[in-house]
C-alpha atoms as a PDB file:
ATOM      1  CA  UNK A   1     -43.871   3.447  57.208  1.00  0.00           C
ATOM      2  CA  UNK A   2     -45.241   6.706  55.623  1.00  0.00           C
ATOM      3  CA  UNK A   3     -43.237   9.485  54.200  1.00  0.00           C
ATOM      4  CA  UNK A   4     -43.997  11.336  56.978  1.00  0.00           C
ATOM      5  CA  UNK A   5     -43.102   9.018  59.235  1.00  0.00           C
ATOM      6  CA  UNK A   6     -39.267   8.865  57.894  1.00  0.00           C
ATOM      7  CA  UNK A   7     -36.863  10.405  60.293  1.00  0.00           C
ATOM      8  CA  UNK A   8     -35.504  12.356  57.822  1.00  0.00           C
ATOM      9  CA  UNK A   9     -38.497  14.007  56.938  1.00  0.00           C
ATOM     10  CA  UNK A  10     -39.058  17.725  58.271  1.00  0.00           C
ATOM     11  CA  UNK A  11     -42.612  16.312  58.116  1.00  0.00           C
ATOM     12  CA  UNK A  12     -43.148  16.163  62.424  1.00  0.00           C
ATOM     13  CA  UNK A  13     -44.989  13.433  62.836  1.00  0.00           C
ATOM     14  CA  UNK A  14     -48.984  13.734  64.357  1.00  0.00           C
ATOM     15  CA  UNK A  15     -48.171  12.241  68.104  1.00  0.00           C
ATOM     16  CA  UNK A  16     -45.174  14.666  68.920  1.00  0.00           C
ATOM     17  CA  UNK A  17     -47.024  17.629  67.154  1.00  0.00           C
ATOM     18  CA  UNK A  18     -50.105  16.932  69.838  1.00  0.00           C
ATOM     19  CA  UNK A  19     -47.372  16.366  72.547  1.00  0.00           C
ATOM     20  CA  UNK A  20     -45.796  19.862  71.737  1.00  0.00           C
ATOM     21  CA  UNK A  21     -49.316  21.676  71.294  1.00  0.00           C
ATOM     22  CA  UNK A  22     -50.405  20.547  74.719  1.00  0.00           C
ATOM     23  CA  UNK A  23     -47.198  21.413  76.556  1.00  0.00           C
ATOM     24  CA  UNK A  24     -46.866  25.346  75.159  1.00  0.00           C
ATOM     25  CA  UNK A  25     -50.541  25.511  75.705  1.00  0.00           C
ATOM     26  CA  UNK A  26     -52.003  25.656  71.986  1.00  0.00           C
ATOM     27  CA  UNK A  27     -50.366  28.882  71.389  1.00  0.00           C
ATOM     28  CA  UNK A  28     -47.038  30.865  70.594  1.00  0.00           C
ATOM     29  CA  UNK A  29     -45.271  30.310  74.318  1.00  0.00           C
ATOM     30  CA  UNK A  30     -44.248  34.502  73.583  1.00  0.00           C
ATOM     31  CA  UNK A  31     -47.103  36.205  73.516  1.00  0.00           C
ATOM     32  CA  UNK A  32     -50.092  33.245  73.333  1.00  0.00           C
ATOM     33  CA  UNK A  33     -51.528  33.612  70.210  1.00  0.00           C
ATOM     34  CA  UNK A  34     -52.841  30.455  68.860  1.00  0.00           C
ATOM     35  CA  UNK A  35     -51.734  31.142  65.223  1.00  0.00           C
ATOM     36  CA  UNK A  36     -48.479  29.060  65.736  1.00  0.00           C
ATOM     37  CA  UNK A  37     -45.866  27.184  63.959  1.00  0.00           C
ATOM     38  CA  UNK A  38     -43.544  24.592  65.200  1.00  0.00           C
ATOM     39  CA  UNK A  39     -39.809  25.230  65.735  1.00  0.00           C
ATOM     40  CA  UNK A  40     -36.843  23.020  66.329  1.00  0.00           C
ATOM     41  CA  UNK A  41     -34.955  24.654  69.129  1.00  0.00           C
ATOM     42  CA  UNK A  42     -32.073  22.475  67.905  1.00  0.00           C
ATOM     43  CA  UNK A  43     -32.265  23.799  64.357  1.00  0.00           C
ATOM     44  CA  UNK A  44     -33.828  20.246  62.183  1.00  0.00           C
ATOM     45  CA  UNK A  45     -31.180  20.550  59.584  1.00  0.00           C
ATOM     46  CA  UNK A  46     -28.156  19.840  62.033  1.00  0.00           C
ATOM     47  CA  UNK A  47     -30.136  17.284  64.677  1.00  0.00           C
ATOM     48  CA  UNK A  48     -32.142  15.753  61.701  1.00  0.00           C
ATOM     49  CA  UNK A  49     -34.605  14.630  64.889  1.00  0.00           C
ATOM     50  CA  UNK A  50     -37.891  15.632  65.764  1.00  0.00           C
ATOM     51  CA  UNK A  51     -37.909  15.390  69.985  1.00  0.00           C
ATOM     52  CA  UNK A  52     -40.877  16.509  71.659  1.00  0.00           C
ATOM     53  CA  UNK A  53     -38.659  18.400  74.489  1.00  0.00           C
ATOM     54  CA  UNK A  54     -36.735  19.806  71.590  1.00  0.00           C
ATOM     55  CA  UNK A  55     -39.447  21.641  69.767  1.00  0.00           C
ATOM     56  CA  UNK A  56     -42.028  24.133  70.683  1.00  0.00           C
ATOM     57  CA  UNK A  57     -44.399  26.803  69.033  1.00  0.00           C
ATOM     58  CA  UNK A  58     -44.072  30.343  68.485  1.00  0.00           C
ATOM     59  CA  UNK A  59     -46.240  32.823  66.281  1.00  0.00           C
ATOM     60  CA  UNK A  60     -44.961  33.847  62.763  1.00  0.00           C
ATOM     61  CA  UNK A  61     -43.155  37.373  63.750  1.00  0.00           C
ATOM     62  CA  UNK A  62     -41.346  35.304  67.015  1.00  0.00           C
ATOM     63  CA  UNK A  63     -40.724  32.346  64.856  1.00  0.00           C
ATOM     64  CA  UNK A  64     -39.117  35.765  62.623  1.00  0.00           C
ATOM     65  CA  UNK A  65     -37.499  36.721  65.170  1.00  0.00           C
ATOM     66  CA  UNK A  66     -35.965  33.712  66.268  1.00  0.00           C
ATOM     67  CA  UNK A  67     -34.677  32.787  63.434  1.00  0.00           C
ATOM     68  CA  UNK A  68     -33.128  36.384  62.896  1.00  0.00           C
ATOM     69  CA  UNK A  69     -31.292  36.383  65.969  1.00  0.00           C
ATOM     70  CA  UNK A  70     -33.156  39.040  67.498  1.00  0.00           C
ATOM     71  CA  UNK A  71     -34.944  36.485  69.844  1.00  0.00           C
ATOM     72  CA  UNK A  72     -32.542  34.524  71.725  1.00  0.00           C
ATOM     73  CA  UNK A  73     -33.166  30.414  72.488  1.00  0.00           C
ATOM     74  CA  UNK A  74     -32.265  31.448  76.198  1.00  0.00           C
ATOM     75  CA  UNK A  75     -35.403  33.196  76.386  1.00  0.00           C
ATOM     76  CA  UNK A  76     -37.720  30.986  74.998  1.00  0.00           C
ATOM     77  CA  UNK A  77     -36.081  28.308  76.942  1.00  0.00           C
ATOM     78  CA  UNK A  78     -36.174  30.143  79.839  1.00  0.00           C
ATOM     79  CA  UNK A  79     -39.978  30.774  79.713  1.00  0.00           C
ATOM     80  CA  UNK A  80     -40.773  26.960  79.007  1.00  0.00           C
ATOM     81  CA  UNK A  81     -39.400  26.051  82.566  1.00  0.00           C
END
């Protein structure tokens, strides 16, 4: 098993990353643009998991935003159904 592969790495491994680009459509699942990074709905240092369902992609100033509190996990949630 790699380092990456370790559950306990924030590394996510290749398969789910594909699985998550695929689902949100290669893009931020806000506004679509395909500069993206990958975010843990269930914030990664509490869950210590990487779940497919559980993570999806948003651009840097939503990731921002997300993180700040400014963009609530309802609505991204919300706009993944």
């Amino acid at each position: 098993m790699s380092k990456q592969d370790k559950p306990n790495s924030r590394n996510i491994p290749l398969p789910i990353q594909r699985e998550v680009r695929q689902r949100c459509g290669f893009g931020c699942v806000i506004c679509g643009l395909p500069l993206y990074e990958y975010e843990h709905m269930e914030e990664w240092a509490k869950v210590k998991r990487h779940d497919a369902e559980e993570i999806t992609l948003l651009c840097d100033r939503h990731h921002r935003e997300k993180t700040a509190g400014l963009l609530p996990k309802a609505v991204i949630i919300f706009l993944l159904v």
